[in-house]
C-alpha atoms as a PDB file:
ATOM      1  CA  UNK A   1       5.734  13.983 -23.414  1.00  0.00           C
ATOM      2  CA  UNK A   2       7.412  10.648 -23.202  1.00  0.00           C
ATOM      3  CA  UNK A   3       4.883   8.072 -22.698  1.00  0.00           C
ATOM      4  CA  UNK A   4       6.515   5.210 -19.663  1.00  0.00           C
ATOM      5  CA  UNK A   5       6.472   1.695 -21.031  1.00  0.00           C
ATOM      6  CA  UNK A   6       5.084  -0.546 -18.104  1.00  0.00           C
ATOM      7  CA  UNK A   7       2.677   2.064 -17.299  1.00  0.00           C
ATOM      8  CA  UNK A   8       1.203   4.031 -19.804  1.00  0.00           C
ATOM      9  CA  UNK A   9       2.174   7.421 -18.025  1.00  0.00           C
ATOM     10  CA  UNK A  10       3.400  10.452 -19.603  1.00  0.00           C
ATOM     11  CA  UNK A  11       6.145  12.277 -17.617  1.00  0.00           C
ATOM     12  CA  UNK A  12       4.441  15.416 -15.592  1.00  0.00           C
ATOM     13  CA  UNK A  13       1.397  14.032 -15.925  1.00  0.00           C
ATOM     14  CA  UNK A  14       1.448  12.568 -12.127  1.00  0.00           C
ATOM     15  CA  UNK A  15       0.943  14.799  -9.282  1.00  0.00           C
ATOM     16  CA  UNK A  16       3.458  14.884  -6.354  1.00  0.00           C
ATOM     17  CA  UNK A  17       0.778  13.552  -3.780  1.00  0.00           C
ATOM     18  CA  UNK A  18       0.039   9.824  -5.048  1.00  0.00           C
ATOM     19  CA  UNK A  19      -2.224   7.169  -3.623  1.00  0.00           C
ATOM     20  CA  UNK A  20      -1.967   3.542  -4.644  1.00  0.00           C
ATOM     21  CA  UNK A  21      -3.641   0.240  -4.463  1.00  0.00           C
ATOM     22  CA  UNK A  22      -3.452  -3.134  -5.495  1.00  0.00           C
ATOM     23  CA  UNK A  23      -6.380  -3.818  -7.675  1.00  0.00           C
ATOM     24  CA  UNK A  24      -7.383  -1.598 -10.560  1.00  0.00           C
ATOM     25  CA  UNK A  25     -10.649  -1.908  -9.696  1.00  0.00           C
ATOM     26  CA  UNK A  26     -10.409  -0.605  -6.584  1.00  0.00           C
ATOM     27  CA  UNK A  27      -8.496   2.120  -7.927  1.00  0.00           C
ATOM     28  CA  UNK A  28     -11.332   3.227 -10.008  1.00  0.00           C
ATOM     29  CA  UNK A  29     -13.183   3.163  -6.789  1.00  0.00           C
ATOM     30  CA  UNK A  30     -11.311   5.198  -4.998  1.00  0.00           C
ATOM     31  CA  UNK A  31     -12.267   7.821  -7.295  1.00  0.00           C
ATOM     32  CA  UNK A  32     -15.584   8.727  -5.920  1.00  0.00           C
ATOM     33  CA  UNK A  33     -13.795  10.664  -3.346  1.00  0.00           C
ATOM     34  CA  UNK A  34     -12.330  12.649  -6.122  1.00  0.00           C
ATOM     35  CA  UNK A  35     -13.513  15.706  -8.007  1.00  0.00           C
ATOM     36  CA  UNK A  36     -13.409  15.357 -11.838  1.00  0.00           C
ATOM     37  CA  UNK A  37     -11.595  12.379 -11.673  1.00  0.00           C
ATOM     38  CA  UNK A  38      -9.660  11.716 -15.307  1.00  0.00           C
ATOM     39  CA  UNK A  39      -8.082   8.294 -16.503  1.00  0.00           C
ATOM     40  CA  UNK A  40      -4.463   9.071 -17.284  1.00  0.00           C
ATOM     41  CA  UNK A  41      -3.401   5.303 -18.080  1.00  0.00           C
ATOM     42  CA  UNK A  42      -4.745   1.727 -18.050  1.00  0.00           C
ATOM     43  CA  UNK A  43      -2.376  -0.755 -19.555  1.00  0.00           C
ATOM     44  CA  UNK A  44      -1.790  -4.101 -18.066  1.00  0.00           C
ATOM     45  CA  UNK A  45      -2.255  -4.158 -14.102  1.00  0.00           C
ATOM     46  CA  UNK A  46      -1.983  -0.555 -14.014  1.00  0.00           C
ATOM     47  CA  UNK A  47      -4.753   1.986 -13.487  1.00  0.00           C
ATOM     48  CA  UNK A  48      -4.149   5.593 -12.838  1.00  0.00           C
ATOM     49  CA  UNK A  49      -6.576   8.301 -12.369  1.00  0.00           C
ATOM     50  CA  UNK A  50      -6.067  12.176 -11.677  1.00  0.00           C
ATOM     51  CA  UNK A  51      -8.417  13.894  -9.541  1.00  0.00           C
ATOM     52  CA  UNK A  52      -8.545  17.111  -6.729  1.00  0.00           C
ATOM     53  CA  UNK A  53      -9.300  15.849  -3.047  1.00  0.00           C
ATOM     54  CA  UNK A  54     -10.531  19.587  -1.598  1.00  0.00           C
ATOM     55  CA  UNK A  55      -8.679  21.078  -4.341  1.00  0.00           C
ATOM     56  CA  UNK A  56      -5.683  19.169  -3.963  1.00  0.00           C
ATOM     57  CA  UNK A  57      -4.156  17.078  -6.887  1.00  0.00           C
ATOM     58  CA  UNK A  58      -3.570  13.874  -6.182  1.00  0.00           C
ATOM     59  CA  UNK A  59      -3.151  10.712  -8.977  1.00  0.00           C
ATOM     60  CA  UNK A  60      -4.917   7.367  -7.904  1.00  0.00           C
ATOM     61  CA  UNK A  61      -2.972   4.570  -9.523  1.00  0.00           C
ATOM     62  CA  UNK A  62      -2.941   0.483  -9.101  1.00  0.00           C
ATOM     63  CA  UNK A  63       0.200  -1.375  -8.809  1.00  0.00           C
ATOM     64  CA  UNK A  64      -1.146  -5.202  -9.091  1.00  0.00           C
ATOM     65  CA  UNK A  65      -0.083  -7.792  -7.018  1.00  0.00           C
ATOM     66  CA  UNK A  66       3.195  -8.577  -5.564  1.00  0.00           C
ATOM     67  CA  UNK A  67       6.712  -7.040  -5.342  1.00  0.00           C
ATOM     68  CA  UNK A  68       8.271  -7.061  -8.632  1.00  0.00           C
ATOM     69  CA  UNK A  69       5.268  -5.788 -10.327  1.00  0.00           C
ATOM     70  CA  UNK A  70       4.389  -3.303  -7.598  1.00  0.00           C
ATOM     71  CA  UNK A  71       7.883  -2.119  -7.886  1.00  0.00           C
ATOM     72  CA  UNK A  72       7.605  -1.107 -11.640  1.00  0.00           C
ATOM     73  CA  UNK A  73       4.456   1.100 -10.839  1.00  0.00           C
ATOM     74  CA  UNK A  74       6.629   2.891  -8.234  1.00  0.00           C
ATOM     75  CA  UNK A  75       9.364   3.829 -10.440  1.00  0.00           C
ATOM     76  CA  UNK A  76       7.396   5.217 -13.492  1.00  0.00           C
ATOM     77  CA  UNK A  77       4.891   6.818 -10.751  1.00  0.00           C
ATOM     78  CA  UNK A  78       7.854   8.612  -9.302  1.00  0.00           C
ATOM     79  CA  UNK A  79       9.318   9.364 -12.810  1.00  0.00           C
ATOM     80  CA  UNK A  80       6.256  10.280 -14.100  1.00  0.00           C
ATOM     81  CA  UNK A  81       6.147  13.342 -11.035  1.00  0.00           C
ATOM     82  CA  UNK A  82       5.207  11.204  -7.672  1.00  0.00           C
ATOM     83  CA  UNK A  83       7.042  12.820  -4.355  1.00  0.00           C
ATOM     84  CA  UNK A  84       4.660  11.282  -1.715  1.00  0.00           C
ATOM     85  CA  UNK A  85       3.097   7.993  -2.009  1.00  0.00           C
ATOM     86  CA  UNK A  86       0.193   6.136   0.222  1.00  0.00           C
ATOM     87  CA  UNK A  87      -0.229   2.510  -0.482  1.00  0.00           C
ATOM     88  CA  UNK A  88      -3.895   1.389   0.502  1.00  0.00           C
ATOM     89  CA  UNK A  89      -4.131  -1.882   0.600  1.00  0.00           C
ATOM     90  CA  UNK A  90      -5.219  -5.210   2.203  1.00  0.00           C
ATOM     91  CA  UNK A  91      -3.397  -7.598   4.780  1.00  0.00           C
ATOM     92  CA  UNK A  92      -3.727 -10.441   6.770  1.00  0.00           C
ATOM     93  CA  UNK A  93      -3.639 -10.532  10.615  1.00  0.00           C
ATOM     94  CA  UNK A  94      -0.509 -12.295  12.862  1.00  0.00           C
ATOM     95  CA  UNK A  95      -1.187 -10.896  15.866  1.00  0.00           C
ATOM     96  CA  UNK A  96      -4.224 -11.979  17.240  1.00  0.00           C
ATOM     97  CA  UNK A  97      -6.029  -8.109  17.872  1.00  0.00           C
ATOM     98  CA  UNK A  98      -5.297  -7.674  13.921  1.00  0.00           C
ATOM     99  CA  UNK A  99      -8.599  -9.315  12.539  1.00  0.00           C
ATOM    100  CA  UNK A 100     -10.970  -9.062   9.560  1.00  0.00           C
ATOM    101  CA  UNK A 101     -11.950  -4.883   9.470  1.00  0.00           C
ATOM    102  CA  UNK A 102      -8.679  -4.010  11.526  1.00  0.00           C
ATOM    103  CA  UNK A 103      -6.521  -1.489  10.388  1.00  0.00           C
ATOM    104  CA  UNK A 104      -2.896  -1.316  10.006  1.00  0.00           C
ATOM    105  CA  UNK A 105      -0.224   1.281   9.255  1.00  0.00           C
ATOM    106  CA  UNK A 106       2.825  -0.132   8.622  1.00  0.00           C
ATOM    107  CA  UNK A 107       5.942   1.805   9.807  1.00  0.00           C
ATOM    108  CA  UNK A 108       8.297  -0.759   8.495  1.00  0.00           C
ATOM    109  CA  UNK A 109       8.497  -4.201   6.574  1.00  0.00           C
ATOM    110  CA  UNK A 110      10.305  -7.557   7.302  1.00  0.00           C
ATOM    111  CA  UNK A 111      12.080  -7.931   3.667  1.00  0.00           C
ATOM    112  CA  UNK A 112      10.857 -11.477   2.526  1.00  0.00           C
ATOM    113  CA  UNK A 113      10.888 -10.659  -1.548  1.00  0.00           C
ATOM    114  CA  UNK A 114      13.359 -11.837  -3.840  1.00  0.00           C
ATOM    115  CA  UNK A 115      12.564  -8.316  -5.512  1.00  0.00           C
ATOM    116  CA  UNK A 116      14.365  -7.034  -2.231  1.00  0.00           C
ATOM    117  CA  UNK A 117      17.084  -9.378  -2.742  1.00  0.00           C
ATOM    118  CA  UNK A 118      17.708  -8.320  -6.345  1.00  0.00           C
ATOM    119  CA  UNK A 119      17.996  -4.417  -5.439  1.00  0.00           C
ATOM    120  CA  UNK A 120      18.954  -3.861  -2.167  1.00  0.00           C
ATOM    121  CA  UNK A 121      22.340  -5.251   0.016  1.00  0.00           C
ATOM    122  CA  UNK A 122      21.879  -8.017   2.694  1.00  0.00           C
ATOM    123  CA  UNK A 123      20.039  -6.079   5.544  1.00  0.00           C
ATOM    124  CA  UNK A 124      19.003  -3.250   4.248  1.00  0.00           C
ATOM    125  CA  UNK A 125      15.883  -1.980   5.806  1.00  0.00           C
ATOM    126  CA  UNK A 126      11.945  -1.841   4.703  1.00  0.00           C
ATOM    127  CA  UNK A 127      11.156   1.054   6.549  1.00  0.00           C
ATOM    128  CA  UNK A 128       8.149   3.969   5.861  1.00  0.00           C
ATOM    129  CA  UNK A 129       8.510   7.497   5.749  1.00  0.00           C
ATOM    130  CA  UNK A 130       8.346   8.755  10.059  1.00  0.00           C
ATOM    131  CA  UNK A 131       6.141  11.600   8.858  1.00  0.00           C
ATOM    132  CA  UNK A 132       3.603  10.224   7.094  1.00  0.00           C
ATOM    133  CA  UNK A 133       3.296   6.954   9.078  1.00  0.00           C
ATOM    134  CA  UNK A 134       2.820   9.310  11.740  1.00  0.00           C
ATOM    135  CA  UNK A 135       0.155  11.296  10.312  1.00  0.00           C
ATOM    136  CA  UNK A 136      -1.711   8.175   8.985  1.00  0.00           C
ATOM    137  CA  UNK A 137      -2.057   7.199  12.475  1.00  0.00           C
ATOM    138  CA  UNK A 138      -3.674  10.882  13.239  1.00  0.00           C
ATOM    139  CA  UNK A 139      -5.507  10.517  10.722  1.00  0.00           C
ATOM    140  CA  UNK A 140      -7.069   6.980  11.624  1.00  0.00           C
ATOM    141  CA  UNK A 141      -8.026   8.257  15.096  1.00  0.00           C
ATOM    142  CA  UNK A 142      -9.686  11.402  13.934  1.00  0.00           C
ATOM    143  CA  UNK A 143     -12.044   9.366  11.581  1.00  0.00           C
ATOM    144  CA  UNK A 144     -13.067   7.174  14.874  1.00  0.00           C
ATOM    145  CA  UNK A 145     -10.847   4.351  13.373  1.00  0.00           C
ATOM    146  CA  UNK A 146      -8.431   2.575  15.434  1.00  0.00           C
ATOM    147  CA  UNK A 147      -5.461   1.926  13.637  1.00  0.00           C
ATOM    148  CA  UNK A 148      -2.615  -0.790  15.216  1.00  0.00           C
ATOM    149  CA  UNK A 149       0.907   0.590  13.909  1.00  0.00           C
ATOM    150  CA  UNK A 150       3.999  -1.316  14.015  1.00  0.00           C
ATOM    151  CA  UNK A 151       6.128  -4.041  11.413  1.00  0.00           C
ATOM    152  CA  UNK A 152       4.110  -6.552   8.518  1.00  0.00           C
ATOM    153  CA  UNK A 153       5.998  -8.707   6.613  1.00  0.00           C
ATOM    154  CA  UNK A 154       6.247  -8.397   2.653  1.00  0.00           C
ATOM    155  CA  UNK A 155       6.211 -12.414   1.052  1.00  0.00           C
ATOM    156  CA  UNK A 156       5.844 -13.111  -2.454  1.00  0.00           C
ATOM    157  CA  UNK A 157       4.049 -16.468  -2.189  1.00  0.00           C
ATOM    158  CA  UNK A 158       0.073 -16.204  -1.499  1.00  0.00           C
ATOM    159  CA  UNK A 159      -0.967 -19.577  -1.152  1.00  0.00           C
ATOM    160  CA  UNK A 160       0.759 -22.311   0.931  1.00  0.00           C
ATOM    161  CA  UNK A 161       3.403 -24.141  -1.595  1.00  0.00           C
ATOM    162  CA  UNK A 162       5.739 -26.792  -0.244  1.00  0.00           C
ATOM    163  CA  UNK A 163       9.005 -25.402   0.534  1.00  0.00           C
ATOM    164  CA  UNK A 164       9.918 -24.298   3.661  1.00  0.00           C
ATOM    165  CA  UNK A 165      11.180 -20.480   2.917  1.00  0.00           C
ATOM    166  CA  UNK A 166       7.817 -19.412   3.583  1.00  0.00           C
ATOM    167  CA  UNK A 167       7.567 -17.033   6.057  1.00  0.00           C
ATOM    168  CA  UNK A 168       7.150 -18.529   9.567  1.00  0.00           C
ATOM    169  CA  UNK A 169       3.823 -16.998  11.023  1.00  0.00           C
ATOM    170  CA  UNK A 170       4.187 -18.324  14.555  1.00  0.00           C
ATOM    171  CA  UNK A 171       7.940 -17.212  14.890  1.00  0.00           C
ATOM    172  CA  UNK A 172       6.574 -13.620  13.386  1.00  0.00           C
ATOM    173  CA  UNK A 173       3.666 -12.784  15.546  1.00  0.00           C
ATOM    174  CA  UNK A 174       6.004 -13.632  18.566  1.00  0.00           C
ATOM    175  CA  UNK A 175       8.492 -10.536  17.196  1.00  0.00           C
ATOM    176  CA  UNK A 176       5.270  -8.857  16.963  1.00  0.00           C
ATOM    177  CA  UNK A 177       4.661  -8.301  13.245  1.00  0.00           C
ATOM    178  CA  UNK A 178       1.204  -7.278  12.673  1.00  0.00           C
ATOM    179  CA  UNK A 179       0.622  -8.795   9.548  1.00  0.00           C
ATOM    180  CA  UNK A 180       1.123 -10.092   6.096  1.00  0.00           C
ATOM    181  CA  UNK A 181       0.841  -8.532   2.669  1.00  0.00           C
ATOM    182  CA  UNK A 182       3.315  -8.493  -0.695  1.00  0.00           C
ATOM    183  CA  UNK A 183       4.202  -4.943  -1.623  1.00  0.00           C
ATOM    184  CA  UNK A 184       5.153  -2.488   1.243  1.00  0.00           C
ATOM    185  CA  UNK A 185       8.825  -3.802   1.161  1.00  0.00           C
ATOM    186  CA  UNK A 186       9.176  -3.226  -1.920  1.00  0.00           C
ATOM    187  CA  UNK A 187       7.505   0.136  -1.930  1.00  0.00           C
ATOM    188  CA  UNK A 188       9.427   1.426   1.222  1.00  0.00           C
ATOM    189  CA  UNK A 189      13.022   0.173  -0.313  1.00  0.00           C
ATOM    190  CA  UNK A 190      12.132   2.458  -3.574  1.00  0.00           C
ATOM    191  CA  UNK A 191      10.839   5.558  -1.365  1.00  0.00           C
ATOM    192  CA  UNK A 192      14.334   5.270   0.403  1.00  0.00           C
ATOM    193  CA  UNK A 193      16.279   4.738  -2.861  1.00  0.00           C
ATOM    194  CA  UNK A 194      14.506   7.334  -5.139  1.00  0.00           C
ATOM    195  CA  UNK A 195      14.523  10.014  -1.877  1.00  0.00           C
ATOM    196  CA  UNK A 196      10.309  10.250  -1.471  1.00  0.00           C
ATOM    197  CA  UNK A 197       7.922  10.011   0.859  1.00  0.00           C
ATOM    198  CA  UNK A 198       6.717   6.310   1.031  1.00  0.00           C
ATOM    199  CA  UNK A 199       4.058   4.938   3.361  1.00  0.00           C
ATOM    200  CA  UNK A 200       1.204   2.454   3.647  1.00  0.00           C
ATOM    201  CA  UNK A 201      -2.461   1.518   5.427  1.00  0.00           C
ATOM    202  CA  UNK A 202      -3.506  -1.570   5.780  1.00  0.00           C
ATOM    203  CA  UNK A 203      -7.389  -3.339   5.842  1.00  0.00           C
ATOM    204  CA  UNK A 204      -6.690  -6.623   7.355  1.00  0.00           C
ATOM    205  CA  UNK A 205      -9.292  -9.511   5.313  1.00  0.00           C
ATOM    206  CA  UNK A 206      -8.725 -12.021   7.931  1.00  0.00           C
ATOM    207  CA  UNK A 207      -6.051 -13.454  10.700  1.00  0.00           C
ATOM    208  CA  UNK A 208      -3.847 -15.817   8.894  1.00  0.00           C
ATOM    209  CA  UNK A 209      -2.866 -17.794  12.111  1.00  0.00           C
ATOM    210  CA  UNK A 210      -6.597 -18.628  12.382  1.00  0.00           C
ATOM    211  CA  UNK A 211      -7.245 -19.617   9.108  1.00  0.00           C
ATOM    212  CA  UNK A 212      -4.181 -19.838   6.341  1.00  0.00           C
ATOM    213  CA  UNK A 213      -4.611 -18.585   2.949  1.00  0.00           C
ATOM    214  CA  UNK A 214      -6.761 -20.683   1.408  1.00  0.00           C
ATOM    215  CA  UNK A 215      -9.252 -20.226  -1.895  1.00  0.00           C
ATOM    216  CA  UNK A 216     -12.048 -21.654  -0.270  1.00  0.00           C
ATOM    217  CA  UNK A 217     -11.544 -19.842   3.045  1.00  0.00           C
ATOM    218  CA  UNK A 218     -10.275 -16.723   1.488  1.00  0.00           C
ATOM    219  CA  UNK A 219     -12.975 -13.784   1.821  1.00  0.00           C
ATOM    220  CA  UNK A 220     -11.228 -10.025   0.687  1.00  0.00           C
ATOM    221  CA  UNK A 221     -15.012  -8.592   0.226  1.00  0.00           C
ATOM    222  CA  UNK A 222     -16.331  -9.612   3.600  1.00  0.00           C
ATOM    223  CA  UNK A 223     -18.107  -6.560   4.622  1.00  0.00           C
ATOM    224  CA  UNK A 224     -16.372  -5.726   7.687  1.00  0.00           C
ATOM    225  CA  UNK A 225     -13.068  -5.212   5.097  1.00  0.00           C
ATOM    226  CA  UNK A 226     -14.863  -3.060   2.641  1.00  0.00           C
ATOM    227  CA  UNK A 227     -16.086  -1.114   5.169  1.00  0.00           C
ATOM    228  CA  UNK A 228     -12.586  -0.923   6.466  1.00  0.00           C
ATOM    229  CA  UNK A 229     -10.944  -0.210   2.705  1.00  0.00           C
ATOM    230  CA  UNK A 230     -13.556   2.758   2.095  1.00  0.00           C
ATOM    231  CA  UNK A 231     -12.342   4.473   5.546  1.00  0.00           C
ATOM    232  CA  UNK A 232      -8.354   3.949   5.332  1.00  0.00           C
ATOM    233  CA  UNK A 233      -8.960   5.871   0.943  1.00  0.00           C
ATOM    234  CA  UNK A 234     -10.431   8.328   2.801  1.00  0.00           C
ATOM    235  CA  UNK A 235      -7.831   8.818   5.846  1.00  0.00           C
ATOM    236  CA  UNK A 236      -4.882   8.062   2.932  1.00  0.00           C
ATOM    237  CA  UNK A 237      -6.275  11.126   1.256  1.00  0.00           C
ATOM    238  CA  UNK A 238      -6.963  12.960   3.884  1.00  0.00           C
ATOM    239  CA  UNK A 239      -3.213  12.844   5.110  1.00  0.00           C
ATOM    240  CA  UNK A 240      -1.994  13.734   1.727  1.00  0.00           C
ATOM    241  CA  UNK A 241      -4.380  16.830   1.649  1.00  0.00           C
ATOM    242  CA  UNK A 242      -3.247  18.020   5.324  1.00  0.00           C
ATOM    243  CA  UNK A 243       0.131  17.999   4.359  1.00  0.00           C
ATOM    244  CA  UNK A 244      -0.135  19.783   1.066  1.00  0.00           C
ATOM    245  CA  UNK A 245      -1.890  21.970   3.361  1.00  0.00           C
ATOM    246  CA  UNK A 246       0.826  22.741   5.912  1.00  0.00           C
ATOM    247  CA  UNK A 247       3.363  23.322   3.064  1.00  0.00           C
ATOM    248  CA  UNK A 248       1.661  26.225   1.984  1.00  0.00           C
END
């Protein structure tokens, strides 16, 4: 089998139900929830386990951090057999309700990448699969978890530089984006491109209108936000095993 050079995948060796997340350590993680989880790949920021959920298949992979790098794993994940992919990840807060332990599905992305801008026309929309957004938010309730759903915005810069193309976080929690993160846009212009199934839940670490990203102030393994990562791996995988479920 050919062996995908970013990636370290084979081709057929990823299932069609795919669940991704930022950090390859938390990737590893999220295989507890697995039965006889097996490492498939680990070459540079990317992870990837396979595993059965219930009896389900499903591959666990990280992407890293950031669009352009986020984007490869997408491709060679869908290459390499992925049809329907869940990104689990972390955010942080615009809107005032979305604070440290919130979650958020994200039905669509404000493009703010210039990995959007190298792929995709002027315009062209960040937007989830209806579906699976859909049954994320199910999902959340069912577990006792109350999930906000609406728009984030997808930047590439992390901490403050000092140009002003950053996005504007006042101007955006007006429109009512939820929050900020660096890979959904990216992810939901590839799931529209490459025809799959593309969605993503969100553990906000903070509110970034209270307090902007900072390394001193920054705190991603609060407990209130591991807390919140453990329950949206299992509600990501609990969606993917439902549906695999009602295709039977």
């Amino acid at each position: 089998m050919q062996k995908l050079p970013h990636t370290g995948l084979k081709i057929g060796d990823v299932t069609p139900d795919v669940l991704v997340v930022g950090d390859p350590a938390r990737a590893e993680r999220a295989t507890a929830w697995l039965d006889e989880p097996v490492l498939l790949a680990d070459q540079r920021e990317y992870r990837a386990f396979h595993g059965r959920f219930h009896n389900i298949p499903i591959t666990i992979s990280s992407h890293g951090i950031g669009a352009p790098g986020a984007a490869i794993a997408f491709e060679e994940l869908i290459v390499a057999g992925g049809q329907r992919i869940i990104r689990v990840g972390t955010c942080g807060g615009l809107r005032p309700e979305v604070v440290a332990g919130s979650l958020v599905v994200a039905a669509a992305a404000v493009q703010n990448t210039g990995y959007g801008m190298l792929t995709v026309p002027d315009g062209y929309p960040a937007v989830a699969d209806a579906r699976l957004t859909l049954a994320l938010q199910a999902a959340a309730q069912a577990d006792g978890r109350a999930a906000h759903c609406g728009i984030v915005v997808s930047s590439d810069s992390f901490y403050p530089g000092i140009l002003s193309c950053r996005p504007q976080y006042e101007a955006l929690a007006q429109a009512n984006v939820l929050a900020v993160e660096m890979e959904c846009a990216a992810l939901f212009i590839i799931g529209s491109l490459r025809q799959v199934q593309t969605a993503a839940i969100l553990a906000a670490d903070g509110n970034v209108l209270h307090s902007v990203e900072q390394m001193d102030s920054y705190q991603p393994k609060d407990g209130r936000v591991a807390a919140a990562v453990d329950a949206e791996i299992r509600i990501a995988l609990q969606v993917l095993w439902q549906l695999r479920q009602n295709e039977k």
